[in-house]
N, C-alpha and C. Protein backbone atom coordinates (compact mmCIF):
# COMPACT_ATOMS: atom_id res chain seq x y z
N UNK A 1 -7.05 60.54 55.53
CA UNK A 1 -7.34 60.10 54.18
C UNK A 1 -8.85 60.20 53.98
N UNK A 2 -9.35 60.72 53.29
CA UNK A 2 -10.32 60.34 52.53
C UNK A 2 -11.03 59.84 51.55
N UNK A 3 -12.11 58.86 51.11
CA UNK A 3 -12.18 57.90 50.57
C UNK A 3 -11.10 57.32 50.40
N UNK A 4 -11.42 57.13 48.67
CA UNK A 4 -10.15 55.76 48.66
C UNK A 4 -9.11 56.34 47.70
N UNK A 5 -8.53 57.93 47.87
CA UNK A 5 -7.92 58.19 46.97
C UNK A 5 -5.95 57.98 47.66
N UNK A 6 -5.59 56.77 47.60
CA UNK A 6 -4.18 56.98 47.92
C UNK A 6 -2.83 57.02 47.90
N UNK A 7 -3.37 58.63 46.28
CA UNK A 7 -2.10 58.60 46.27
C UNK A 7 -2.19 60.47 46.99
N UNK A 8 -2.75 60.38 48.18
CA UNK A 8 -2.43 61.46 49.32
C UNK A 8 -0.91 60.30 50.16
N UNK A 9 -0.49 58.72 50.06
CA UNK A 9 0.20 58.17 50.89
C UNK A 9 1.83 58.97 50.26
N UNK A 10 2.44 59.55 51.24
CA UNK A 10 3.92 60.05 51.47
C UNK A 10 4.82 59.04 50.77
N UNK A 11 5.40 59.02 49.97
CA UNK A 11 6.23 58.00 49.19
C UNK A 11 7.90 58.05 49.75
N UNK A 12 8.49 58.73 50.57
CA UNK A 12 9.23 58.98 51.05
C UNK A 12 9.49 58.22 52.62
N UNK A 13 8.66 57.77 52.60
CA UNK A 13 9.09 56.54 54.18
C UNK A 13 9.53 55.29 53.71
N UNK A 14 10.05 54.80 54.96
CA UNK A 14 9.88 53.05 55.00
C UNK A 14 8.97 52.30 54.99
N UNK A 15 7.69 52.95 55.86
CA UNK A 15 6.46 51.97 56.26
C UNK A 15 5.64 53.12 56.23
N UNK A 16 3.93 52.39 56.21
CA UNK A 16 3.24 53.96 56.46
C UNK A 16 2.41 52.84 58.01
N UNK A 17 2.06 54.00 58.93
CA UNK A 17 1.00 54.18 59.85
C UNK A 17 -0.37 54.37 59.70
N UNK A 18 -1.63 53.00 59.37
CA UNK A 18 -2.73 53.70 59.47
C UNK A 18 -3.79 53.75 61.08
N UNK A 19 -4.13 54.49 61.39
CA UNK A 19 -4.82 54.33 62.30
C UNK A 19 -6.66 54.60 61.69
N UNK A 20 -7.02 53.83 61.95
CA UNK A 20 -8.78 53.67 62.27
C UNK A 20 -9.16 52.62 61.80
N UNK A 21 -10.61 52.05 61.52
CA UNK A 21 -10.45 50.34 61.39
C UNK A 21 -10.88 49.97 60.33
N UNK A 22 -10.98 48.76 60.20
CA UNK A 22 -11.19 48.03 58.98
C UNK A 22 -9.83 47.44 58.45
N UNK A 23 -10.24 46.60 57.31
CA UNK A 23 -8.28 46.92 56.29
C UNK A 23 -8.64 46.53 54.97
N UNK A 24 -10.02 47.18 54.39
CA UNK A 24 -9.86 48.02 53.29
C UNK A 24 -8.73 48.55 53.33
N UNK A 25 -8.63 49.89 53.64
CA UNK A 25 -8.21 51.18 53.46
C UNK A 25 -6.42 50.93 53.40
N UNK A 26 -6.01 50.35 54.73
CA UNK A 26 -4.56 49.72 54.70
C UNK A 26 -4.27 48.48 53.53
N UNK A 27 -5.09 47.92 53.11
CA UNK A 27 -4.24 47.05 51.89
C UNK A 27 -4.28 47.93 51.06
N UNK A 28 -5.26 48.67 50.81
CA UNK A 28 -5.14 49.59 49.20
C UNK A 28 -4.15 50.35 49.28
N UNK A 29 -3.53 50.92 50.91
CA UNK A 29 -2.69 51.77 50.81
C UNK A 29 -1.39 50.97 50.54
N UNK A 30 -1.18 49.41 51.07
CA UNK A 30 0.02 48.59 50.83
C UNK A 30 -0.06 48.01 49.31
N UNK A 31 -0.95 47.85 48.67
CA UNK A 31 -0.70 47.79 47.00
C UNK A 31 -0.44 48.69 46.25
N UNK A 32 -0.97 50.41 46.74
CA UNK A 32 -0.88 51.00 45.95
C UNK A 32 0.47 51.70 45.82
N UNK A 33 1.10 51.48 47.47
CA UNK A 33 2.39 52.28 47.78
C UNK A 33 3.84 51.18 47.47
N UNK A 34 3.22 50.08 47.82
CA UNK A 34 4.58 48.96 47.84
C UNK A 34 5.25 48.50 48.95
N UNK A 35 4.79 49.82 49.93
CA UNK A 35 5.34 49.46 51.22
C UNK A 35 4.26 48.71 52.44
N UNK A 36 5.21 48.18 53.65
CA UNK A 36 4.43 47.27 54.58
C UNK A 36 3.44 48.63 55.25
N UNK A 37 2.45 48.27 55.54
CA UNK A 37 1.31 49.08 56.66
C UNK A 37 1.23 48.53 57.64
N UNK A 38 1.45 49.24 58.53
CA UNK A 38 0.96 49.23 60.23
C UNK A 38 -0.33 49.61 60.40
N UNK A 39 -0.78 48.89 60.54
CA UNK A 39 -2.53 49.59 60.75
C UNK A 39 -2.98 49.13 62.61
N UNK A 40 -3.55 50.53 63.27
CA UNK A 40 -3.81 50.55 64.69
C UNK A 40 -5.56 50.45 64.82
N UNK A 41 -6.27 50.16 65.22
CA UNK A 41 -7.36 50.45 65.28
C UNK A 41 -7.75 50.65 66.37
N UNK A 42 -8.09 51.58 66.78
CA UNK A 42 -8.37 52.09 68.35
C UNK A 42 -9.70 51.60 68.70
N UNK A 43 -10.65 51.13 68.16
CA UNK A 43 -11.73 50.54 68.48
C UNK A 43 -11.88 49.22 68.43
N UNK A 44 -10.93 48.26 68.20
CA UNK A 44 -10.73 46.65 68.79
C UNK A 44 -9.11 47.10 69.52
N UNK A 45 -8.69 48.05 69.51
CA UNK A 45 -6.95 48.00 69.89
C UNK A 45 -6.22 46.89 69.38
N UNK A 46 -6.68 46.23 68.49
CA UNK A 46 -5.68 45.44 67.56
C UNK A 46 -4.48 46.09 66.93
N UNK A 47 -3.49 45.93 66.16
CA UNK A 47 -2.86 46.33 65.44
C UNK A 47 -2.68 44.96 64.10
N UNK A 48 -2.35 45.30 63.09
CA UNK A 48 -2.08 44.55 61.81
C UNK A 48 -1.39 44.89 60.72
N UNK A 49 -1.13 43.89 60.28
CA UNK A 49 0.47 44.39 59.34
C UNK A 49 -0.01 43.94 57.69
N UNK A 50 0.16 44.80 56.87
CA UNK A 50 -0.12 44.61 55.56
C UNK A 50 1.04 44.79 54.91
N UNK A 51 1.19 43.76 54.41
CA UNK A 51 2.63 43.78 53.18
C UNK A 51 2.29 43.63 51.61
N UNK A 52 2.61 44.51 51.28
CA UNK A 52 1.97 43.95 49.32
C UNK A 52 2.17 43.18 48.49
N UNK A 53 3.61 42.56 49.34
CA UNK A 53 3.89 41.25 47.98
C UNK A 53 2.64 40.32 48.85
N UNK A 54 2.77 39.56 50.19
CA UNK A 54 1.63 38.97 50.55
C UNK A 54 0.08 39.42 50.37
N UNK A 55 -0.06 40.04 49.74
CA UNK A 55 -1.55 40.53 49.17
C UNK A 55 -1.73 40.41 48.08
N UNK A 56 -0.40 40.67 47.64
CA UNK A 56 -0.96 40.65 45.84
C UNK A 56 -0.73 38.50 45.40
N UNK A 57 -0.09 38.17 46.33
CA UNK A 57 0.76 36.29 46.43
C UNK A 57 -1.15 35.68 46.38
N UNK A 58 -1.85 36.22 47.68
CA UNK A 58 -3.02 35.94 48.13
C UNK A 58 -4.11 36.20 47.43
N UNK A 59 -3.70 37.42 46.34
CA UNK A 59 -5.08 37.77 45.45
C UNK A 59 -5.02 37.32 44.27
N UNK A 60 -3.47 36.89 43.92
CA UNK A 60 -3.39 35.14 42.66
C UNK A 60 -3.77 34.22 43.12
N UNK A 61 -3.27 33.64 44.43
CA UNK A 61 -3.76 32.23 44.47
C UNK A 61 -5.32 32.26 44.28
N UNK A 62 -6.22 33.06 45.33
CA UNK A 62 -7.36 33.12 45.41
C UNK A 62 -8.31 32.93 43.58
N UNK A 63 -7.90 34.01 42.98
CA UNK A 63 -8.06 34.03 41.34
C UNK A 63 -7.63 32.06 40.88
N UNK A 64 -6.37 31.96 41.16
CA UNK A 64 -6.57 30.52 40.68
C UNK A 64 -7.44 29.48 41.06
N UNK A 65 -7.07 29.61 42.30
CA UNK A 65 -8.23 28.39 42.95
C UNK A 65 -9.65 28.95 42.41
N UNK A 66 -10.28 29.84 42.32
CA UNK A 66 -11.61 30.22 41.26
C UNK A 66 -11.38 29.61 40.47
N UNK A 67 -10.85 30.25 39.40
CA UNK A 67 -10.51 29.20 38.09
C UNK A 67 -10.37 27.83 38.07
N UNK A 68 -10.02 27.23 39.17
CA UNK A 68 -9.43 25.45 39.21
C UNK A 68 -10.88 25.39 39.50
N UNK A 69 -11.60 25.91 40.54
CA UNK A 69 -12.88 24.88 40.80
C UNK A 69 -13.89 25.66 39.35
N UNK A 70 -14.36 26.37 38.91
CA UNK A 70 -15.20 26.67 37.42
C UNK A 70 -14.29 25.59 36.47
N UNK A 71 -13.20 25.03 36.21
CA UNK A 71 -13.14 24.32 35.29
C UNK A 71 -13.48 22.85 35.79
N UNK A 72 -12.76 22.68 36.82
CA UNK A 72 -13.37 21.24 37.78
C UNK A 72 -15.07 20.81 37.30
N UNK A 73 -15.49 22.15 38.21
CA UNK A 73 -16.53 21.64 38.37
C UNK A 73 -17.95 22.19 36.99
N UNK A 74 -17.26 22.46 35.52
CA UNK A 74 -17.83 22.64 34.35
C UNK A 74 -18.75 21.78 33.76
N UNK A 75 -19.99 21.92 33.80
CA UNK A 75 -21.12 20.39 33.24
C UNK A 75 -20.37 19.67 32.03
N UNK A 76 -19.48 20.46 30.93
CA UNK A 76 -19.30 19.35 30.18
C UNK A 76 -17.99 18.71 30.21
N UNK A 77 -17.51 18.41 31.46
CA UNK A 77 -16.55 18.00 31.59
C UNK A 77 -16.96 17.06 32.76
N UNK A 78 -18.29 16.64 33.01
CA UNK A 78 -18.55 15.45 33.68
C UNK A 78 -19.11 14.91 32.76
């Protein structure tokens, strides 16, 4: 893959395989595809699993809880 264009991801699997590191690259590929990512990284030898409903669950709550503390904590509402 290069940069961040991914719709090079195969739409025809179950799961996709990324290998190299970070997980940029594997969530964008699990939001943009729908499916879970396996991501390997040969330079910690970790492996990690990206699923898109849990990413996209995690990138609302996150957005709300922003919003709850800017209204919380708003000067004219003390």
């Amino acid at each position: 893959m290069l940069g961040c264009d991914f719709s090079a991801v195969v739409e025809d699997c179950d799961e996709v395989l990324f290998i190299g590191s970070g997980g940029f690259h594997p969530a964008g590929i699990a939001l943009h595809s729908g499916k879970r990512v396996v991501a390997a990284d040969p330079f910690t030898l970790r492996v990690s699993v990206f699923n898109a409903e849990d990413l996209r669950m995690r990138r609302i709550l996150t957005v709300e809880r922003g919003f709850f503390r800017c209204v919380v904590r708003h000067p004219c509402m003390h």
